[in-house]
PDB file of N, CA and C in Angstrom:
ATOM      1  N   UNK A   1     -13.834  -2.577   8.551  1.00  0.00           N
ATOM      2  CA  UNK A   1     -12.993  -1.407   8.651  1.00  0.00           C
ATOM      3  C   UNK A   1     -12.991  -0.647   7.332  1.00  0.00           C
ATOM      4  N   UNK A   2     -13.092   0.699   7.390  1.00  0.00           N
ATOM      5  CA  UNK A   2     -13.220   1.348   6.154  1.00  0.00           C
ATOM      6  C   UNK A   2     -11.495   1.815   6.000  1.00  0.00           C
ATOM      7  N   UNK A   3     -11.054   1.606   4.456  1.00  0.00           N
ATOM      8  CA  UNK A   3      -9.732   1.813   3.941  1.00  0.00           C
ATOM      9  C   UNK A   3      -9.345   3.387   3.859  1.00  0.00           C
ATOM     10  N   UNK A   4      -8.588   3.243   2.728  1.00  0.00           N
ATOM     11  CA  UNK A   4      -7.951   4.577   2.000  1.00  0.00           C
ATOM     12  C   UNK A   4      -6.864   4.631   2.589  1.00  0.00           C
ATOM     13  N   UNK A   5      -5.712   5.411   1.669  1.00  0.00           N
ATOM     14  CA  UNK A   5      -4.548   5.295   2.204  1.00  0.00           C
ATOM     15  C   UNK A   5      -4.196   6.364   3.980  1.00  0.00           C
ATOM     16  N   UNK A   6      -5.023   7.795   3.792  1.00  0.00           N
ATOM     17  CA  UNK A   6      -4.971   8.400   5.655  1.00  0.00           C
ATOM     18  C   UNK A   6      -4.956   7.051   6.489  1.00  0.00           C
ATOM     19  N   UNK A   7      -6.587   6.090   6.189  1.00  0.00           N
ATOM     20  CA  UNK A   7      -6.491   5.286   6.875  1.00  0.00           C
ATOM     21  C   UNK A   7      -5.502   4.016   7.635  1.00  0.00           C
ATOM     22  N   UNK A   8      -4.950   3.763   6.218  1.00  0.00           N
ATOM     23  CA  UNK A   8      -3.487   2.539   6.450  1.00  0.00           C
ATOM     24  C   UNK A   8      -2.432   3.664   7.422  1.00  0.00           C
ATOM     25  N   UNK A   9      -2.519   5.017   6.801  1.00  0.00           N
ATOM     26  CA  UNK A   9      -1.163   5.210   7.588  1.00  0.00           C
ATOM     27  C   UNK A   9      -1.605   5.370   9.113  1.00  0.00           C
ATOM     28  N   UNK A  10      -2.368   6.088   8.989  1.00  0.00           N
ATOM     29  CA  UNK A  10      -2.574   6.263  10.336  1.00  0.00           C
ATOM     30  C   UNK A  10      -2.746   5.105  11.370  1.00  0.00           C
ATOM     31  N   UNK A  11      -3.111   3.746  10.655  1.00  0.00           N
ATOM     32  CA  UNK A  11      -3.313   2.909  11.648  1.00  0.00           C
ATOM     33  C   UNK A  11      -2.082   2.055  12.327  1.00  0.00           C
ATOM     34  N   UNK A  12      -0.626   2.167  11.134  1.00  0.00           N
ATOM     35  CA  UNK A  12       0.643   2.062  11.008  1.00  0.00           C
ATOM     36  C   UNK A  12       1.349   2.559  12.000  1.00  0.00           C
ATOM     37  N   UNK A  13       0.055   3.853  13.102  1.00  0.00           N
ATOM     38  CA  UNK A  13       1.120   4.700  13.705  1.00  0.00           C
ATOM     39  C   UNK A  13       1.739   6.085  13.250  1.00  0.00           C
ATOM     40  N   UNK A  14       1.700   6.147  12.211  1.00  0.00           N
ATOM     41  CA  UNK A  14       2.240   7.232  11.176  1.00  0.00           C
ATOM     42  C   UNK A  14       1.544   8.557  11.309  1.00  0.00           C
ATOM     43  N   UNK A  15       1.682   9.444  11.137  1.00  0.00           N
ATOM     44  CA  UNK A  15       0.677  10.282  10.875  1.00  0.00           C
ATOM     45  C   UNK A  15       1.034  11.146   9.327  1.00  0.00           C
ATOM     46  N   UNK A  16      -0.378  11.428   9.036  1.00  0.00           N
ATOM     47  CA  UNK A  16      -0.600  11.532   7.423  1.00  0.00           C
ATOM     48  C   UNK A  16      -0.203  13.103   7.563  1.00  0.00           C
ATOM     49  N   UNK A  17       0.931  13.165   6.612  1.00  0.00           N
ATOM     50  CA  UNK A  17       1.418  14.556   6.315  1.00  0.00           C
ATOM     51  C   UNK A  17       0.943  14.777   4.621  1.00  0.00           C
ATOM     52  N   UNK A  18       0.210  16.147   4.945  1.00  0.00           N
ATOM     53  CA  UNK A  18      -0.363  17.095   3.864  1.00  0.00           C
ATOM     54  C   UNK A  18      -1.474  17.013   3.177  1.00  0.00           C
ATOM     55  N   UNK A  19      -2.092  17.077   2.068  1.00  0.00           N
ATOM     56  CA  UNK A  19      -3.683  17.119   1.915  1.00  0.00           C
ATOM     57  C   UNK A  19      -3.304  15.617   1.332  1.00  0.00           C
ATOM     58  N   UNK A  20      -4.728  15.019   1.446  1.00  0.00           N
ATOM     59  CA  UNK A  20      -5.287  14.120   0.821  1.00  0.00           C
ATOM     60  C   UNK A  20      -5.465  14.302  -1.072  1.00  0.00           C
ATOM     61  N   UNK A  21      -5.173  13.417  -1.717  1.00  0.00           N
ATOM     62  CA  UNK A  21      -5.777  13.286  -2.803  1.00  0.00           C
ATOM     63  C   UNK A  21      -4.707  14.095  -3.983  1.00  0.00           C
ATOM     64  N   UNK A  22      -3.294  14.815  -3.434  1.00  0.00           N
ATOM     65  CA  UNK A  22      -2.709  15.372  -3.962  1.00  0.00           C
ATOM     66  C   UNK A  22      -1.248  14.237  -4.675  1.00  0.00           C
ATOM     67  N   UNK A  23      -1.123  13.854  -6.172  1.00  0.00           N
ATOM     68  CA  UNK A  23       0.141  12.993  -6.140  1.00  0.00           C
ATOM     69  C   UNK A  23       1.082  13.253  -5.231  1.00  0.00           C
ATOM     70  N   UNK A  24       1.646  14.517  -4.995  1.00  0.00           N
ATOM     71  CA  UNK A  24       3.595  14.009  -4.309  1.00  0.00           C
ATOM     72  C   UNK A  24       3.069  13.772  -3.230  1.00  0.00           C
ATOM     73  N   UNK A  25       1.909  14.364  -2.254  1.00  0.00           N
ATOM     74  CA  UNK A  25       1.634  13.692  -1.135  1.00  0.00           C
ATOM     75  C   UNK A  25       1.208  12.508  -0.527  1.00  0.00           C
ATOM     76  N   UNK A  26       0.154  11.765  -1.394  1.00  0.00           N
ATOM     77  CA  UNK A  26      -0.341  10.539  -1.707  1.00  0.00           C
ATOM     78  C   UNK A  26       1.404   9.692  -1.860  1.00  0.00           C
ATOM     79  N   UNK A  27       2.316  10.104  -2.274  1.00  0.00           N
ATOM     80  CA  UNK A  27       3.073   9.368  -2.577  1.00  0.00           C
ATOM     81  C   UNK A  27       4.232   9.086  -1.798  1.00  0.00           C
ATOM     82  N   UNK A  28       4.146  10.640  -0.653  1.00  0.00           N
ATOM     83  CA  UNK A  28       5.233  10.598   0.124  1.00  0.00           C
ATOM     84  C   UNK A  28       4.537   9.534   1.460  1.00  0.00           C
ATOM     85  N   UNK A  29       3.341   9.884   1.491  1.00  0.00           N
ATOM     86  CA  UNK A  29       2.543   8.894   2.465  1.00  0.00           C
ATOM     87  C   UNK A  29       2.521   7.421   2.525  1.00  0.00           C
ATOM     88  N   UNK A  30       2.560   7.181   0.812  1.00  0.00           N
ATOM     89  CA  UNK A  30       2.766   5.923   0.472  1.00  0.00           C
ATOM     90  C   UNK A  30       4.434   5.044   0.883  1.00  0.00           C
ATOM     91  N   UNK A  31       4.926   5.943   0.704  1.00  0.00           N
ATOM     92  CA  UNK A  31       6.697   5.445   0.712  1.00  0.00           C
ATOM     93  C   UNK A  31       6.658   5.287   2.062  1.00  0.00           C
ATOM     94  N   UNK A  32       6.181   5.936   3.223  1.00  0.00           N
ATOM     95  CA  UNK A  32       6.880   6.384   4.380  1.00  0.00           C
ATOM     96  C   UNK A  32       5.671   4.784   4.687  1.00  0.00           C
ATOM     97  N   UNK A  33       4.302   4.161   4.679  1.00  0.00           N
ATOM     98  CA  UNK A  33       3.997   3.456   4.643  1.00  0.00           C
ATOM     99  C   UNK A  33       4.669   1.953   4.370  1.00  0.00           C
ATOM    100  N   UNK A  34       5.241   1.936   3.035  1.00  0.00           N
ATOM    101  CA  UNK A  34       5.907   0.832   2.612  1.00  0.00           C
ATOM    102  C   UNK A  34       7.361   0.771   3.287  1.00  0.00           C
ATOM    103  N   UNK A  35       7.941   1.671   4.216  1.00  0.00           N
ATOM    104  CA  UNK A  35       9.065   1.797   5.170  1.00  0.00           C
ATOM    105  C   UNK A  35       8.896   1.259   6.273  1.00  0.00           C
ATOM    106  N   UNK A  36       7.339   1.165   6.690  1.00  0.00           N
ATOM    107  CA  UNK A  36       6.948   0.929   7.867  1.00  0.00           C
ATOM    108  C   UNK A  36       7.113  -0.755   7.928  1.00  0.00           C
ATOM    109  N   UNK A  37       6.105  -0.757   7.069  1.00  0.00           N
ATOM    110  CA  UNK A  37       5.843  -2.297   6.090  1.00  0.00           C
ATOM    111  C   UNK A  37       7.015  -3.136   6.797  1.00  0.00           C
ATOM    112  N   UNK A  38       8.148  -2.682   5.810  1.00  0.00           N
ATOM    113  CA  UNK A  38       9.707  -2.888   5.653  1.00  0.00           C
ATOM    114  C   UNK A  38      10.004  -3.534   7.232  1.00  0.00           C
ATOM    115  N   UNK A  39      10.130  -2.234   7.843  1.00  0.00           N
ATOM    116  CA  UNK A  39      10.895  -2.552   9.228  1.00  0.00           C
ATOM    117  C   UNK A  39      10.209  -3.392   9.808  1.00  0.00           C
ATOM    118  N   UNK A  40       8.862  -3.712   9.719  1.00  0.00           N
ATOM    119  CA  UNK A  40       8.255  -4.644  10.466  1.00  0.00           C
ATOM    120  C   UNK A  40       8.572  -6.174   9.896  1.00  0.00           C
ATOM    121  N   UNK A  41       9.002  -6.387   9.424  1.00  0.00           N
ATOM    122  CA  UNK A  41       9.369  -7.733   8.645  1.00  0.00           C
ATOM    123  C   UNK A  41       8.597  -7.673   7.476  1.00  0.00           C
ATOM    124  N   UNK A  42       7.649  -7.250   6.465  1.00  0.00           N
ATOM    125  CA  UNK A  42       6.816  -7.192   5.312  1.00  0.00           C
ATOM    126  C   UNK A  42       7.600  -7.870   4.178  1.00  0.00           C
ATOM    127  N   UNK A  43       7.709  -8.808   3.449  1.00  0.00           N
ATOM    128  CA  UNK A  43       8.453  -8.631   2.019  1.00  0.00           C
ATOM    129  C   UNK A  43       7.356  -8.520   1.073  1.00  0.00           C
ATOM    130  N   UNK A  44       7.669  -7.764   0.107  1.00  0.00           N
ATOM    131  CA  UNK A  44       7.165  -7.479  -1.023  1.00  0.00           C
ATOM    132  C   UNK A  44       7.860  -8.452  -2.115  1.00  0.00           C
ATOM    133  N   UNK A  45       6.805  -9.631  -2.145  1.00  0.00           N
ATOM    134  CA  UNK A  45       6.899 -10.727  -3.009  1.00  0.00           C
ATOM    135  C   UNK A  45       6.758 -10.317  -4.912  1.00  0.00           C
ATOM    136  N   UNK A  46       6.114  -9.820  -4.785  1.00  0.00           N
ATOM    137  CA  UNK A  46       5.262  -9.935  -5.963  1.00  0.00           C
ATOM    138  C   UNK A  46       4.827  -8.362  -6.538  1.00  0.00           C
ATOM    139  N   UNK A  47       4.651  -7.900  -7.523  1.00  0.00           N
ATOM    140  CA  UNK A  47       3.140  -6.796  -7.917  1.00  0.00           C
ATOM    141  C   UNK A  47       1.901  -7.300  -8.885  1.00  0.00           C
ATOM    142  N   UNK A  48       0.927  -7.038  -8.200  1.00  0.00           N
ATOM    143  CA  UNK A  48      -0.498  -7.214  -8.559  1.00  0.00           C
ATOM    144  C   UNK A  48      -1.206  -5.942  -9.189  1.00  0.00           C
ATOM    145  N   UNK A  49      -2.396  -6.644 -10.057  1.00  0.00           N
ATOM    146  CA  UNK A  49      -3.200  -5.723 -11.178  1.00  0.00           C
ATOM    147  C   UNK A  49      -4.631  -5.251  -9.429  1.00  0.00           C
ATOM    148  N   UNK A  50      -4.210  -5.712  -8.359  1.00  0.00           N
ATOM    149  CA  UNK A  50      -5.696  -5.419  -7.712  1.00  0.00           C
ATOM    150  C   UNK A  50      -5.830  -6.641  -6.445  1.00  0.00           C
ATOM    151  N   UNK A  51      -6.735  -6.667  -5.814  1.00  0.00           N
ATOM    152  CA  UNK A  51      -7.265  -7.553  -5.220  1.00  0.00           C
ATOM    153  C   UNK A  51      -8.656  -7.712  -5.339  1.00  0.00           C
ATOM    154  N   UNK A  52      -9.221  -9.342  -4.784  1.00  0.00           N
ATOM    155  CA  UNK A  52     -10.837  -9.834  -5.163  1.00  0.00           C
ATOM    156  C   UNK A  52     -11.163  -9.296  -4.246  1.00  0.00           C
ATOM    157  N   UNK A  53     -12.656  -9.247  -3.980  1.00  0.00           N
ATOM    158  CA  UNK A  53     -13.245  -9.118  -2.725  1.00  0.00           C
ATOM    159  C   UNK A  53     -12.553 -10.190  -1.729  1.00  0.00           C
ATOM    160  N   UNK A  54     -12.278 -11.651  -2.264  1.00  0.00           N
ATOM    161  CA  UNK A  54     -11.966 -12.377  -1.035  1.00  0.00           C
ATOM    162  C   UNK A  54     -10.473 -12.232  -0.558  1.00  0.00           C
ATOM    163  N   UNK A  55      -9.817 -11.269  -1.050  1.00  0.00           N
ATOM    164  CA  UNK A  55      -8.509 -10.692  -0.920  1.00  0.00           C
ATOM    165  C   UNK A  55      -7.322 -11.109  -1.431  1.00  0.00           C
ATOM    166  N   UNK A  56      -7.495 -12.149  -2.765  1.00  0.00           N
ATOM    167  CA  UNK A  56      -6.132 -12.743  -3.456  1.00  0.00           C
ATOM    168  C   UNK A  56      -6.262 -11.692  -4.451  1.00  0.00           C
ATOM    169  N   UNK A  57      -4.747 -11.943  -4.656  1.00  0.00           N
ATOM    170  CA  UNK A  57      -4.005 -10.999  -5.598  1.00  0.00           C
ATOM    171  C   UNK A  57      -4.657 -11.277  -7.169  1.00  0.00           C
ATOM    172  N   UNK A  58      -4.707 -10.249  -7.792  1.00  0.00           N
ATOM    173  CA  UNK A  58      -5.007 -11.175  -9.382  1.00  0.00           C
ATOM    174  C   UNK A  58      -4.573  -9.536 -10.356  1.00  0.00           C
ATOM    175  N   UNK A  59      -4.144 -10.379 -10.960  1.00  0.00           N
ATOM    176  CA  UNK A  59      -3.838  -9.695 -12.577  1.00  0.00           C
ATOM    177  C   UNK A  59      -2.179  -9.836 -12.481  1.00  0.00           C
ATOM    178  N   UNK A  60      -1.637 -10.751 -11.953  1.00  0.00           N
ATOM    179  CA  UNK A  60      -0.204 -10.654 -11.916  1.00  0.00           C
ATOM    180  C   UNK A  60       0.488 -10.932 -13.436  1.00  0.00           C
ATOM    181  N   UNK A  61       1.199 -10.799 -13.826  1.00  0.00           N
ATOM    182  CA  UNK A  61       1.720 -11.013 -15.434  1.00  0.00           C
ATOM    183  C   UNK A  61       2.212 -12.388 -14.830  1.00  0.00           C
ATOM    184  N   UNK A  62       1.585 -13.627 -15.495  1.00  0.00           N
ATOM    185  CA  UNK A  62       2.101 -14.704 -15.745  1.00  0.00           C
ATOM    186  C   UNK A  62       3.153 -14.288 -16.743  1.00  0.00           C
ATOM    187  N   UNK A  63       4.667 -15.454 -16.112  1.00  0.00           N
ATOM    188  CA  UNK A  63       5.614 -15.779 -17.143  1.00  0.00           C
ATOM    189  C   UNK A  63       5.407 -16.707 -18.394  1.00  0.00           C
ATOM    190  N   UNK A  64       5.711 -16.859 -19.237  1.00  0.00           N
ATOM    191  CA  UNK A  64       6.078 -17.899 -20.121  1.00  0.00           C
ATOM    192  C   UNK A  64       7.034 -18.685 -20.152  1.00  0.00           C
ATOM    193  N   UNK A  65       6.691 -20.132 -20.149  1.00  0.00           N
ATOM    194  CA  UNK A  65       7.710 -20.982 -20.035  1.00  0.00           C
ATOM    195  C   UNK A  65       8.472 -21.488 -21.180  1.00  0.00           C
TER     196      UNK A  65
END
């Protein structure tokens, strides 16, 4: 499956309001995404620097003990 964020929303159900590639839009797309997330049961554990190709998280800031 090919990505990008049109793609996530739209597959969410959502439909992608305003141009592509613009910050406040990219961002309002993004929020209304991570709402979706939300209501569906999603928790947002963690934030990550990225994902591998094999899809784990990496670059997280280890704590110090």
């Amino acid at each position: 499956m090919v990505g990008g964020l049109r793609a996530c929303v739209e597959r969410s159900g959502l439909p992608f309001i305003g141009r592509a590639h613009s910050g406040l839009v990219d961002s309002q797309n993004t929020a209304a995404l991570a709402a979706r997330m939300i209501e569906q049961g999603f928790r947002f554990l963690r934030t990550t620097r990225g994902f591998a190709p094999d899809g784990k998280a990496w670059g997280a800031k280890s704590r110090a003990k």
